[in-house]
Protein backbone atom coordinates (compact mmCIF):
# COMPACT_ATOMS: atom_id res chain seq x y z
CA UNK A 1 -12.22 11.68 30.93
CA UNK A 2 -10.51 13.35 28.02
CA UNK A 3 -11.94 14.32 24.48
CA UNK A 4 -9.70 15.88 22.27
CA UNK A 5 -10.80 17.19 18.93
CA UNK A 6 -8.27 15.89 15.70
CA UNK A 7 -8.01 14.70 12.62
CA UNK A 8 -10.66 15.07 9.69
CA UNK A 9 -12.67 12.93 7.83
CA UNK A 10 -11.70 12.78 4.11
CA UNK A 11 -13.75 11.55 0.82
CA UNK A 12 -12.10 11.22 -1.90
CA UNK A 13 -8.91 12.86 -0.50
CA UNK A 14 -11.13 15.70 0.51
CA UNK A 15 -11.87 17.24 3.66
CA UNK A 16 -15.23 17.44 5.05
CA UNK A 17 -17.51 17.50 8.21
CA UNK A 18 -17.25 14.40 10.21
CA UNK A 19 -21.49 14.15 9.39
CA UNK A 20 -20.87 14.37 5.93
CA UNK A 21 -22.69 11.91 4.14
CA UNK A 22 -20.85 8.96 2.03
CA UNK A 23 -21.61 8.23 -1.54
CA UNK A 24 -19.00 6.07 -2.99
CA UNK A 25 -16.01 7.87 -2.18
CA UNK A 26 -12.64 6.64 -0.89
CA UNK A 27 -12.71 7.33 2.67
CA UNK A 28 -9.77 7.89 4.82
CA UNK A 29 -8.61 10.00 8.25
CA UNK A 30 -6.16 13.35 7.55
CA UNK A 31 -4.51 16.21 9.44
CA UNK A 32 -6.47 18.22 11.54
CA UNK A 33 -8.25 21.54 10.08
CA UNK A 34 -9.92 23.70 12.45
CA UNK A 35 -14.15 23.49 12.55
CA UNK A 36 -13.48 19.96 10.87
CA UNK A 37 -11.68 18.03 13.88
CA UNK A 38 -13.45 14.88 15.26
CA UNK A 39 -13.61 14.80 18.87
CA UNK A 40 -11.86 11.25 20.13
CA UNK A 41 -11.99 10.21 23.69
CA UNK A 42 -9.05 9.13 25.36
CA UNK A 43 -9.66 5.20 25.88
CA UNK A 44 -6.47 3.77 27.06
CA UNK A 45 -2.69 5.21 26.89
CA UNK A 46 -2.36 4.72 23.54
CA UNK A 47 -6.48 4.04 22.36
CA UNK A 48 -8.66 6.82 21.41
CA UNK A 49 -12.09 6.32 20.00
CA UNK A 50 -14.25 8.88 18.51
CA UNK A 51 -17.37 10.54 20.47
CA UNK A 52 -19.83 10.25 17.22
CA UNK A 53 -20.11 8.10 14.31
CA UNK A 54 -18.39 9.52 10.94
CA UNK A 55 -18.82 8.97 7.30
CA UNK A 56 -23.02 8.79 7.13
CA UNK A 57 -24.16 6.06 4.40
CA UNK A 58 -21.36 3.86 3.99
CA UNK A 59 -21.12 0.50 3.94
CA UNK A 60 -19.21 -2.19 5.64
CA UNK A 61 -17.75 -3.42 2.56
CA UNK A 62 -17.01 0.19 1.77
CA UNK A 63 -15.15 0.49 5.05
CA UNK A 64 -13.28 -3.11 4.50
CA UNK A 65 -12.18 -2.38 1.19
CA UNK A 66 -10.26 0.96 2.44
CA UNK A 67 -8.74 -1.36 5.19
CA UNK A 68 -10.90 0.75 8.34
CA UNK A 69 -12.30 -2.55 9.51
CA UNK A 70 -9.31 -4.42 11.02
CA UNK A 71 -6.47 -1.32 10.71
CA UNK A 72 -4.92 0.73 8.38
CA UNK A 73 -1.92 3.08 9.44
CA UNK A 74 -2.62 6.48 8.88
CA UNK A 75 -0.79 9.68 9.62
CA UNK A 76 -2.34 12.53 11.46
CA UNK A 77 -0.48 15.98 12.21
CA UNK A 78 2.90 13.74 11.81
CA UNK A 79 1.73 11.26 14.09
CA UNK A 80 0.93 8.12 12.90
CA UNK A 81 -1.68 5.72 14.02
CA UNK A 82 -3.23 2.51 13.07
CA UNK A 83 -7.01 3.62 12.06
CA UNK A 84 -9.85 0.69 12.68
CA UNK A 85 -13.03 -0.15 13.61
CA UNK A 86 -14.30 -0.98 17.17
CA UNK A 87 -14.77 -4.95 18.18
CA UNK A 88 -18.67 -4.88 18.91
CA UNK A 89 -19.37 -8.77 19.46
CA UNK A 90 -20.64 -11.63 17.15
CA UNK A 91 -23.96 -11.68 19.09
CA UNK A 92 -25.61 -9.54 22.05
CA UNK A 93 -23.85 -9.65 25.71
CA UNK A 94 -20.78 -10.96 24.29
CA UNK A 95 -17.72 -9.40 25.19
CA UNK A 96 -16.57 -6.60 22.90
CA UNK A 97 -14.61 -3.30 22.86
CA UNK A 98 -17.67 -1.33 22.73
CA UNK A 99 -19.49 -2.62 25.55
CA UNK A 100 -16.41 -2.04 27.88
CA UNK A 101 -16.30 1.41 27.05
CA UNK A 102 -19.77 2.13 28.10
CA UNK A 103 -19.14 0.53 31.32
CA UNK A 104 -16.49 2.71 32.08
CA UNK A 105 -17.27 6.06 30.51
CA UNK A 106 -21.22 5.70 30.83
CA UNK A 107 -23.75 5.78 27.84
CA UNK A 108 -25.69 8.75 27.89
CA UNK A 109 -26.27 10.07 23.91
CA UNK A 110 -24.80 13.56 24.84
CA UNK A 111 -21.55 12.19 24.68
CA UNK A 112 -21.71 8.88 22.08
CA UNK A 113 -24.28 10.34 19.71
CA UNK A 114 -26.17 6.85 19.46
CA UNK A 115 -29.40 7.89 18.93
CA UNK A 116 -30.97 7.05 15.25
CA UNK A 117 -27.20 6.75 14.21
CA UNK A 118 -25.84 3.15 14.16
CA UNK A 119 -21.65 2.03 13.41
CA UNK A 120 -20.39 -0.89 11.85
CA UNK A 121 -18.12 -3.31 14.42
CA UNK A 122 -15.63 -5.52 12.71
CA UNK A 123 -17.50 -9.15 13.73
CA UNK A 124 -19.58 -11.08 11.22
CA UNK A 125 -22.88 -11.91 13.09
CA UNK A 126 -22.83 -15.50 14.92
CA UNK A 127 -26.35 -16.15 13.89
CA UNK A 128 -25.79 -15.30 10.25
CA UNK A 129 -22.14 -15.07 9.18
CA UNK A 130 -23.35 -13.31 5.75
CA UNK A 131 -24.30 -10.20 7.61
CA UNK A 132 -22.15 -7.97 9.78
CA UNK A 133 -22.55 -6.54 13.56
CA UNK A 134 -23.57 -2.75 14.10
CA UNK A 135 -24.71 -0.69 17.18
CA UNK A 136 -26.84 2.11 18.14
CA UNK A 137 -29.62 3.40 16.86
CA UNK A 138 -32.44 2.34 19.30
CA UNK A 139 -29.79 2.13 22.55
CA UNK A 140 -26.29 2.46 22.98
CA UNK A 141 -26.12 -1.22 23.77
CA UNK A 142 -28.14 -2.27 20.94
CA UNK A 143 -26.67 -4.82 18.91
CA UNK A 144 -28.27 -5.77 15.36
CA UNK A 145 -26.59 -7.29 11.76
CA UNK A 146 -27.10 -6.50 8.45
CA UNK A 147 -25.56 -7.51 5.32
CA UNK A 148 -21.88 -5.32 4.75
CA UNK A 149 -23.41 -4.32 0.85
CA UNK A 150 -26.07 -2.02 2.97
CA UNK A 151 -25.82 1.34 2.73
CA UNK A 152 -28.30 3.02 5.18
CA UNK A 153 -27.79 6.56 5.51
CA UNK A 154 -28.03 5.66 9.26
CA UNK A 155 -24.89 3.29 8.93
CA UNK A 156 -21.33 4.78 9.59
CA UNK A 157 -18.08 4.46 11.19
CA UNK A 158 -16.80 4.92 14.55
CA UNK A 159 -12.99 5.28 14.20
CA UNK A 160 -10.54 3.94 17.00
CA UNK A 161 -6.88 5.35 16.38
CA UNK A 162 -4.09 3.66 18.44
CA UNK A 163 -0.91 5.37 18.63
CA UNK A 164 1.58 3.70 17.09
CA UNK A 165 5.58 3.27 17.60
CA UNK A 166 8.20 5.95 15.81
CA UNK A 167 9.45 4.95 12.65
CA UNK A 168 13.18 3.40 13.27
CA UNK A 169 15.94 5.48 12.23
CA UNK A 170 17.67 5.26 8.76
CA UNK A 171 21.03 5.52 8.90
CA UNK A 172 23.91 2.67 7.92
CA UNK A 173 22.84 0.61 11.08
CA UNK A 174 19.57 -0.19 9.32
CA UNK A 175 21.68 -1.76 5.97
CA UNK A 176 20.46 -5.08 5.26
CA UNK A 177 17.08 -5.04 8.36
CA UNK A 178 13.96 -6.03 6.92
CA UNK A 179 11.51 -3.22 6.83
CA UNK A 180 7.80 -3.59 6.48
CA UNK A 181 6.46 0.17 4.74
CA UNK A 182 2.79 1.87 4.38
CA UNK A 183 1.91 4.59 2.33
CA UNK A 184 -0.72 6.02 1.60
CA UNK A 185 -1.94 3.33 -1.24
CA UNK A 186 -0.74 0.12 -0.13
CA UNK A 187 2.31 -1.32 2.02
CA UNK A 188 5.99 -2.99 0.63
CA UNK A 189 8.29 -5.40 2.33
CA UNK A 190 11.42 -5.71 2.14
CA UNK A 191 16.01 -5.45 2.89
CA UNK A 192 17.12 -2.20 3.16
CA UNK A 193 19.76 -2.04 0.39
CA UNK A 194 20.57 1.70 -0.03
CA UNK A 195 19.03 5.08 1.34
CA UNK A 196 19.53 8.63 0.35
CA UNK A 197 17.79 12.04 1.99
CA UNK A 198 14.47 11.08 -0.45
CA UNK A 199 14.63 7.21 -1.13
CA UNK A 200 14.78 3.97 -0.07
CA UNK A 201 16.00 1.18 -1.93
CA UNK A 202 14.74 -2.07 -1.00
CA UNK A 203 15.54 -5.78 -2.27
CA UNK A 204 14.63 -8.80 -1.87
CA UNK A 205 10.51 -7.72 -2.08
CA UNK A 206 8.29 -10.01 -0.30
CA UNK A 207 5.30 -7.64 0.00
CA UNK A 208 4.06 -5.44 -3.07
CA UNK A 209 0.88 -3.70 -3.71
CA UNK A 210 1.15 -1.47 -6.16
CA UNK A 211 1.25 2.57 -4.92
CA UNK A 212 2.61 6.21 -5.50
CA UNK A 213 4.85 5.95 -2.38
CA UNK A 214 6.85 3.56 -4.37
CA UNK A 215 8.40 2.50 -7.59
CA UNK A 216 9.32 -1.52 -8.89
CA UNK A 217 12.27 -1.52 -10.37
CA UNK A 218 12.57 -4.74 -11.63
CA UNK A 219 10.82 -7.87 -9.25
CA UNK A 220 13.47 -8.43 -6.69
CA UNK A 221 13.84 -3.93 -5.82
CA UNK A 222 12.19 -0.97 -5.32
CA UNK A 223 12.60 2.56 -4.67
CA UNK A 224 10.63 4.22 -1.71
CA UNK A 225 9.46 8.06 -1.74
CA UNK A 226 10.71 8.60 1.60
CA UNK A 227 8.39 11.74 1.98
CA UNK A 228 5.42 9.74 1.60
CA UNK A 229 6.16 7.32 3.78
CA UNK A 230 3.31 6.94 6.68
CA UNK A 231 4.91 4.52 8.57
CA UNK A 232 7.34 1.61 8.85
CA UNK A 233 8.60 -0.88 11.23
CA UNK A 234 11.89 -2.90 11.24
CA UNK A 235 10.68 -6.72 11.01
């Protein structure tokens, strides 16, 4: 078993405890600070999931809306990963992320903090599709719903971060590849057209939400802050 202590909860583009409670900020994963790191357990090669529940008081919808339910990609110490929430089941005994971990690494609260803490999983209940699953509390196993509005301070988020491929080189070989780009406030797609030791200019845009790591040029190009780039992939 391996626990390894990184990264640091941020509100608001501030850094905090990992217990800190939630009230309405914009919550996100940053580069590690020392006395703020959470401590993630190795899951699989490229899987690590954190050892407590984060982020006390937020709300499912709250976690959806800043893309932590199904994956955003984040950076953390220059590494960048793809930051979610753990698969928890529809209903109780169905197979789910969570459950398998527990089998393997055990469930005892010294090491998954469960107790009188619950996390939100990404599954809307079976039962009740209005509400949404969550975990703890009462067991580690437990497995309850409640509408993704609530915001109990018992309610959080358990991050998973999986380790995600280098960015492709730019150089001339890249001229004309499609290039799907996150940054910090949204993602772009688009063809390569020119590239300089700060920018990218892309063309032919087929994916545009609006951001600081780029700028719209006109509707068919835009130009790319290469610095705040968190990660891209060659399509």
């Amino acid at each position: 078993m391996e626990i390894r202590e990184f990264g640091t909860l941020r509100l608001d583009s501030q850094p905090c405890p990992f217990f800190t409670e939630h009230n309405g900020e914009k919550i996100s994963l940053g580069d590690s600070i020392d006395g703020l790191s959470i401590p993630f357990l190795r899951w699989t090669d490229k899987l690590w999931v954190s050892t407590w529940t984060i982020g006390f008081g937020i709300s499912w919808n709250s976690l959806n809306e800043a893309d932590l339910i199904y994956g955003k990609p984040l950076k953390i110490d220059n590494t960048p990963y793809l930051c979610r929430s753990l698969r928890v089941g529809q209903s109780h005994k169905v197979e789910n992320e969570w459950d398998d971990i527990l089998n393997r690494f055990g469930d005892d609260d010294s090491l998954w903090h469960w107790k009188n803490m619950c996390f939100w999983g990404q599954e809307r209940a079976q039962s009740n599709p209005t509400q949404q699953a969550w975990r703890g509390f009462y067991s580690a196993h437990h497995w309850e719903c409640q509408y993704g509005a609530h915001t109990g301070i018992t309610y959080g988020f358990r991050p998973v971060l999986k380790k995600l491929p280098a960015n492709p080189e730019v150089s001339d070989e890249l001229i004309g590849s499609h290039l799907q780009i996150y940054g910090p406030n949204g993602n772009i797609c688009g063809v390569l057209r020119e590239y300089s030791d700060y920018d990218l200019v892309l063309g032919d845009i087929l994916l545009y939400s609006p951001g600081q790591t780029w700028n719209r040029v006109d509707d068919n190009m835009a130009v790319v802050d290469r610095e705040a780039i968190v990660w891209m992939k060659k399509e």
